[in-house]
Protein backbone atom coordinates (compact mmCIF):
# COMPACT_ATOMS: atom_id res chain seq x y z
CA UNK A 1 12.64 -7.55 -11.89
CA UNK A 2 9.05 -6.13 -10.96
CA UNK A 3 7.40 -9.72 -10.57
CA UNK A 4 10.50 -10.99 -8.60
CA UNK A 5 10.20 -7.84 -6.11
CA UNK A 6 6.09 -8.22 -6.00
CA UNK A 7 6.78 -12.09 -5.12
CA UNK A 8 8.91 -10.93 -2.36
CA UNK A 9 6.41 -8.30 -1.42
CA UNK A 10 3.79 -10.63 -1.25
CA UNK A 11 5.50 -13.56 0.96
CA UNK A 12 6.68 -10.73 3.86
CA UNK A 13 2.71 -10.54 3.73
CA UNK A 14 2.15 -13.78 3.85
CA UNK A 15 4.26 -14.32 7.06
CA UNK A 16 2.11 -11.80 8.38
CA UNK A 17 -1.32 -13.36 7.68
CA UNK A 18 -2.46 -11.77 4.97
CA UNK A 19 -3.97 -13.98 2.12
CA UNK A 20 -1.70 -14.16 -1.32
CA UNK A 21 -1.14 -17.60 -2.81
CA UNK A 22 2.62 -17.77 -2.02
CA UNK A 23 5.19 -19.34 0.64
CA UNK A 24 5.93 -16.87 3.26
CA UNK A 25 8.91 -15.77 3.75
CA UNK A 26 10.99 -16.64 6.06
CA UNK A 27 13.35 -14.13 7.56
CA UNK A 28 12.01 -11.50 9.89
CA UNK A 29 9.78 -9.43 8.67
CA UNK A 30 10.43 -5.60 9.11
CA UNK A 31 6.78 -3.97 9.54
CA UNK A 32 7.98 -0.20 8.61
CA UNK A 33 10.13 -0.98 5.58
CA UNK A 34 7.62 -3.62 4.43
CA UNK A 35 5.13 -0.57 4.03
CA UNK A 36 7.82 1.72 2.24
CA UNK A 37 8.74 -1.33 -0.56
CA UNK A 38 4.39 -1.42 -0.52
CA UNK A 39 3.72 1.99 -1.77
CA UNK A 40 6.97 1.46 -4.52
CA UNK A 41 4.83 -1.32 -5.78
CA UNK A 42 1.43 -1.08 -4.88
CA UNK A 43 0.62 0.16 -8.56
CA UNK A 44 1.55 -2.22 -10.05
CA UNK A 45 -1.01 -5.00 -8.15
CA UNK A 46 -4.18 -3.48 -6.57
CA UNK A 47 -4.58 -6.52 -4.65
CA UNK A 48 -1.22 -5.85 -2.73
CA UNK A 49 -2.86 -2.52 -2.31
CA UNK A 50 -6.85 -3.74 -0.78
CA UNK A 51 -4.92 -6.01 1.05
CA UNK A 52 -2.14 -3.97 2.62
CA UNK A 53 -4.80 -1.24 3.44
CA UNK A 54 -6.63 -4.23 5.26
CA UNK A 55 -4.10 -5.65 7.18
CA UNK A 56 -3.07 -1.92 8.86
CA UNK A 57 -6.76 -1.44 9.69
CA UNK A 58 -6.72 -4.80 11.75
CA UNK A 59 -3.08 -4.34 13.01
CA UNK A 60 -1.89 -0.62 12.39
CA UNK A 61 -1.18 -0.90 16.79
CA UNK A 62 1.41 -2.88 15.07
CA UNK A 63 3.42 -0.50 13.75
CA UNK A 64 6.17 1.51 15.01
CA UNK A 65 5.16 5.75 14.51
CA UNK A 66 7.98 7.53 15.33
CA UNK A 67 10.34 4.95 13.31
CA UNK A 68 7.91 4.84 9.99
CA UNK A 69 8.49 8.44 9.87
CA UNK A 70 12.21 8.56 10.26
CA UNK A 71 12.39 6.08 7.15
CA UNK A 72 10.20 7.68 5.28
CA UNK A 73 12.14 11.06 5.76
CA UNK A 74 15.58 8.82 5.12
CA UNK A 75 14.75 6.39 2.45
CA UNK A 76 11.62 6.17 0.77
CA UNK A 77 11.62 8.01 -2.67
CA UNK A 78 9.38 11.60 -3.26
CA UNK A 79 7.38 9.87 -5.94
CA UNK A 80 6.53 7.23 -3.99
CA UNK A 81 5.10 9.11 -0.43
CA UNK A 82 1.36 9.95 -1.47
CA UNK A 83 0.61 6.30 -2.60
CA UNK A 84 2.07 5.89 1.02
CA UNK A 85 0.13 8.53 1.92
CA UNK A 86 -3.51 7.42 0.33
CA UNK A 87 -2.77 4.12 1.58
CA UNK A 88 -2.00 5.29 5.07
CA UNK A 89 -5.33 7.52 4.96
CA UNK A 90 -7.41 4.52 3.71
CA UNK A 91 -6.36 2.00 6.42
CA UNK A 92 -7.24 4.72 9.73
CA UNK A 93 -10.90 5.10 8.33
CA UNK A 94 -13.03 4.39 10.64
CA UNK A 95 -10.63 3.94 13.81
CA UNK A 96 -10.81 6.94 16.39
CA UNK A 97 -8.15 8.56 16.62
CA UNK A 98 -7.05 8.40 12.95
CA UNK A 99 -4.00 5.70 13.54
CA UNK A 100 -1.54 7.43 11.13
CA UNK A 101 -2.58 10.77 11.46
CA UNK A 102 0.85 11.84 12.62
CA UNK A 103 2.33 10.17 9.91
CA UNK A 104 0.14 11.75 6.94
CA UNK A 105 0.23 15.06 8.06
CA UNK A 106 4.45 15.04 7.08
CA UNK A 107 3.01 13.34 3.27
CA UNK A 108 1.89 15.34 0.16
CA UNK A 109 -0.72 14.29 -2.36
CA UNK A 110 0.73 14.02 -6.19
CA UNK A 111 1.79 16.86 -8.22
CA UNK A 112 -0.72 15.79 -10.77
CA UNK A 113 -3.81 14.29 -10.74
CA UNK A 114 -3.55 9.98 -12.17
CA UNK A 115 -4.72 6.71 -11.99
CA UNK A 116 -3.29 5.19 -9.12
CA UNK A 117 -2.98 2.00 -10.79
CA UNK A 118 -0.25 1.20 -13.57
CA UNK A 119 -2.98 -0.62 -15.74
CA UNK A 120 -5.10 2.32 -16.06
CA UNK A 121 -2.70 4.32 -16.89
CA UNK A 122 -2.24 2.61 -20.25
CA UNK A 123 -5.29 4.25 -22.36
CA UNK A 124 -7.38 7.59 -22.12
CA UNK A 125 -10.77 5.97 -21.67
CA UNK A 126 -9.18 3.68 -18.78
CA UNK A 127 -7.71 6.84 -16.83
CA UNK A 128 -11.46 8.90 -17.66
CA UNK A 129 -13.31 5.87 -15.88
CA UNK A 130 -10.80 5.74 -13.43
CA UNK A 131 -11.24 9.25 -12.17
CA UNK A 132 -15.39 8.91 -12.40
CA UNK A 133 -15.24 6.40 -10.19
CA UNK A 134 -12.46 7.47 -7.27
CA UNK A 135 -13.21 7.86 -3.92
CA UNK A 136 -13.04 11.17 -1.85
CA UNK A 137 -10.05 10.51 -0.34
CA UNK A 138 -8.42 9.18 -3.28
CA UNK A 139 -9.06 12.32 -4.89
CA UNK A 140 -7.77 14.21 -2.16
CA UNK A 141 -4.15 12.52 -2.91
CA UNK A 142 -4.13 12.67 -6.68
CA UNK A 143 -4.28 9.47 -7.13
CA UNK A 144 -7.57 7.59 -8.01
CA UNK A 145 -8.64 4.42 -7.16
CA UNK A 146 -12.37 3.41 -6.62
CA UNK A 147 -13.60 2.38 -3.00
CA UNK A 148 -13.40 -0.89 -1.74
CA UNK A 149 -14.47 -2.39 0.97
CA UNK A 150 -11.24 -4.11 3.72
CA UNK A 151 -11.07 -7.78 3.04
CA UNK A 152 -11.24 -9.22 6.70
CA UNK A 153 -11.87 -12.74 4.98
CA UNK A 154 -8.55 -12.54 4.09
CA UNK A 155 -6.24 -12.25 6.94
CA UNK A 156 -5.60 -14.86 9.33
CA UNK A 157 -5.71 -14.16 13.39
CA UNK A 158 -4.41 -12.41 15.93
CA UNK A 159 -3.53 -15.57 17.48
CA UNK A 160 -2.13 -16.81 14.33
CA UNK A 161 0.30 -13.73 13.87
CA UNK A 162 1.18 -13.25 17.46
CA UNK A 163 2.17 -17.26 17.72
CA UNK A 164 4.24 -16.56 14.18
CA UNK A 165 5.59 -13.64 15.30
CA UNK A 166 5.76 -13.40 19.30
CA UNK A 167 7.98 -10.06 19.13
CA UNK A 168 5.01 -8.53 17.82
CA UNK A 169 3.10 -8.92 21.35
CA UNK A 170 5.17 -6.09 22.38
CA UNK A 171 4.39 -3.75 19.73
CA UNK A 172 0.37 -4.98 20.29
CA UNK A 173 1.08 -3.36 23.96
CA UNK A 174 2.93 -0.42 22.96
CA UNK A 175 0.66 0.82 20.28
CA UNK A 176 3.32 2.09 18.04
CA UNK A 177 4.69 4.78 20.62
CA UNK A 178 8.44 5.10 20.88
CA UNK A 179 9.19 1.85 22.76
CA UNK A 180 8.07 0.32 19.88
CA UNK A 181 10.09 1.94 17.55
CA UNK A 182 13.26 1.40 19.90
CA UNK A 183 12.88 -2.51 19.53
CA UNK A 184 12.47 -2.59 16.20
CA UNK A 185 15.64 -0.04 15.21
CA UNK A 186 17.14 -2.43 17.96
CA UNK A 187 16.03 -5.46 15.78
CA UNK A 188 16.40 -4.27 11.98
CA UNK A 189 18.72 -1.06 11.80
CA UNK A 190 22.38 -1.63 11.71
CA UNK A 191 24.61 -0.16 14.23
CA UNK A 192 21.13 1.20 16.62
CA UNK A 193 22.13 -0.03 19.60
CA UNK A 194 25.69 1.68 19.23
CA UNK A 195 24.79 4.44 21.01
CA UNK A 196 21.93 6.01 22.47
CA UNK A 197 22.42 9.02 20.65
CA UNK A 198 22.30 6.76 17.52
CA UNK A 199 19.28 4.83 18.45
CA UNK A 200 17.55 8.27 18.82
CA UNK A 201 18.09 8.79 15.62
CA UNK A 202 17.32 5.58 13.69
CA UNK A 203 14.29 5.09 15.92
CA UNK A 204 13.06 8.77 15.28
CA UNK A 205 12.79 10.42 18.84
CA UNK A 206 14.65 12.64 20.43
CA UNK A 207 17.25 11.90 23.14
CA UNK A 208 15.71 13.28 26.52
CA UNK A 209 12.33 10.86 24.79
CA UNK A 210 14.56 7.64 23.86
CA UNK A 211 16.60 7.30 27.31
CA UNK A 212 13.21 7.41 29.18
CA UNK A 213 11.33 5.28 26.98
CA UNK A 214 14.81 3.06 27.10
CA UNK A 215 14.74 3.13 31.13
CA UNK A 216 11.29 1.61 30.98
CA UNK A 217 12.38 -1.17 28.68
CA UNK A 218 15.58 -2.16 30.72
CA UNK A 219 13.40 -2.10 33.74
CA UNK A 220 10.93 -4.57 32.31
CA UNK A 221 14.13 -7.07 30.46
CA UNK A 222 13.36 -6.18 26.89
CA UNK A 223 16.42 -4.49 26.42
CA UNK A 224 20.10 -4.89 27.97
CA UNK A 225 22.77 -2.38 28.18
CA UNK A 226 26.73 -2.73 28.58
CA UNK A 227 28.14 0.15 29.94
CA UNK A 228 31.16 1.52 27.86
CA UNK A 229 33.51 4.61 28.45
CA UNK A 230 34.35 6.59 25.29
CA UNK A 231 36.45 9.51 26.43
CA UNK A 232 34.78 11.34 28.99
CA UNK A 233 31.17 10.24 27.53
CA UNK A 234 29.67 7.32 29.26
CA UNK A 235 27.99 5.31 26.39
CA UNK A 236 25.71 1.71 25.89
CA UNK A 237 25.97 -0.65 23.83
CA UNK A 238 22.12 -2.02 23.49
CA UNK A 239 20.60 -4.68 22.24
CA UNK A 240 16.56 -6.43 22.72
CA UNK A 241 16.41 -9.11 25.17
CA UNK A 242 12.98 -10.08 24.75
């Protein structure tokens, strides 16, 4: 069951340019649940781990804030946050301001200090040279790893991922503010586009913030709206355009 769901894990990467010696997948890829099922599984295969951690410091604009926190609050697991978390922390090194800030600050670090990897886990003398050797900022979430440097080599292009993926222009231009998160609940969260009190939810903003931002995308065609009465509630049904 672990190698099927790392094969899976690793062709959602590969559809999003990141170098593992598998066939992509081929149904849309969901950028915020792809990192949840990541840090579920990133012990067991440090390369899934480098590599991850490399692809959000190229394309963390990519990903949707406000939703990545509302699904980590829903449905990713407390054991599973602070690899999350380290990962996360890893990836906005070096980029001003820290990309994920807002999204660490609402993470832990482990209970107890470990190996972040499965493998050196498995003996006393592996876990000893495993803490010798972690980073700072490993340390700092309980869970050691040793540095590494991002492996750039191994992603394809923006070009590459933008002509794969063209619904990810708009989250390039967005940055990962609300908007962003509105298209994707839109996109991967059943039932979103219900209501726009529902959408506020799934796409983790509040209401007053989600009808603006949704104003601005109905002005510019990326989302449509049909007007429905329910009582004496005026309500939308919504759904991406673009």
């Amino acid at each position: 069951m672990k190698t099927e769901a790392l094969d899976n894990l690793t062709a959602r990467w590969t559809s999003i340019g990141a170098g593992f010696n598998t066939e992509p997948a081929n149904e849309p890829v969901d950028l915020e649940r792809l990192l949840l099922d990541t840090a579920r599984h990133a012990s067991s295969m440090s390369r899934l781990f480098i590599i991850a951690a490399t692809w959000l410091h190229t394309y963390g604009d990519l990903i949707a804030k406000h939703r990545l926190k509302r699904l980590i609050r829903d449905e990713l697991e407390t054991e599973f946050r602070p690899v999350l978390g380290l990962l996360l922390d890893i990836a906005q090194q070096g980029t001003h301001p820290l990309e994920f800030q807002t999204v660490t600050k609402m993470l832990e670090p482990a209970e107890s200090p470990a190996p972040l990897f499965d493998i050196e886990q498995t003996h006393p003398r592996l876990a000893e040279r495993s803490e010798a050797s972690a980073s700072t900022i490993s340390k700092a979430w309980n869970l050691w790893c040793a540095p590494f440097e991002f492996k750039d080599d191994a992603l394809r292009p923006a070009s590459w991922l933008m002509n794969r993926h063209p619904e990810f222009i708009t989250r390039a231009d967005f940055r990962g503010d609300l908007r962003a998160s509105i298209l994707a609940s839109l996109r991967h969260d059943e039932g979103a586009g219900h209501s726009e009190q529902r959408l506020a939810r799934m796409a983790g903003g509040s209401r007053a913030q989600t009808i603006a931002s949704l104003r601005n995308l109905e002005l510019t065609g990326r989302v449509h709206s049909e007007q429905a009465e329910r009582g004496n509630r005026r309500e939308h049904a919504l759904g991406v355009s673009v």
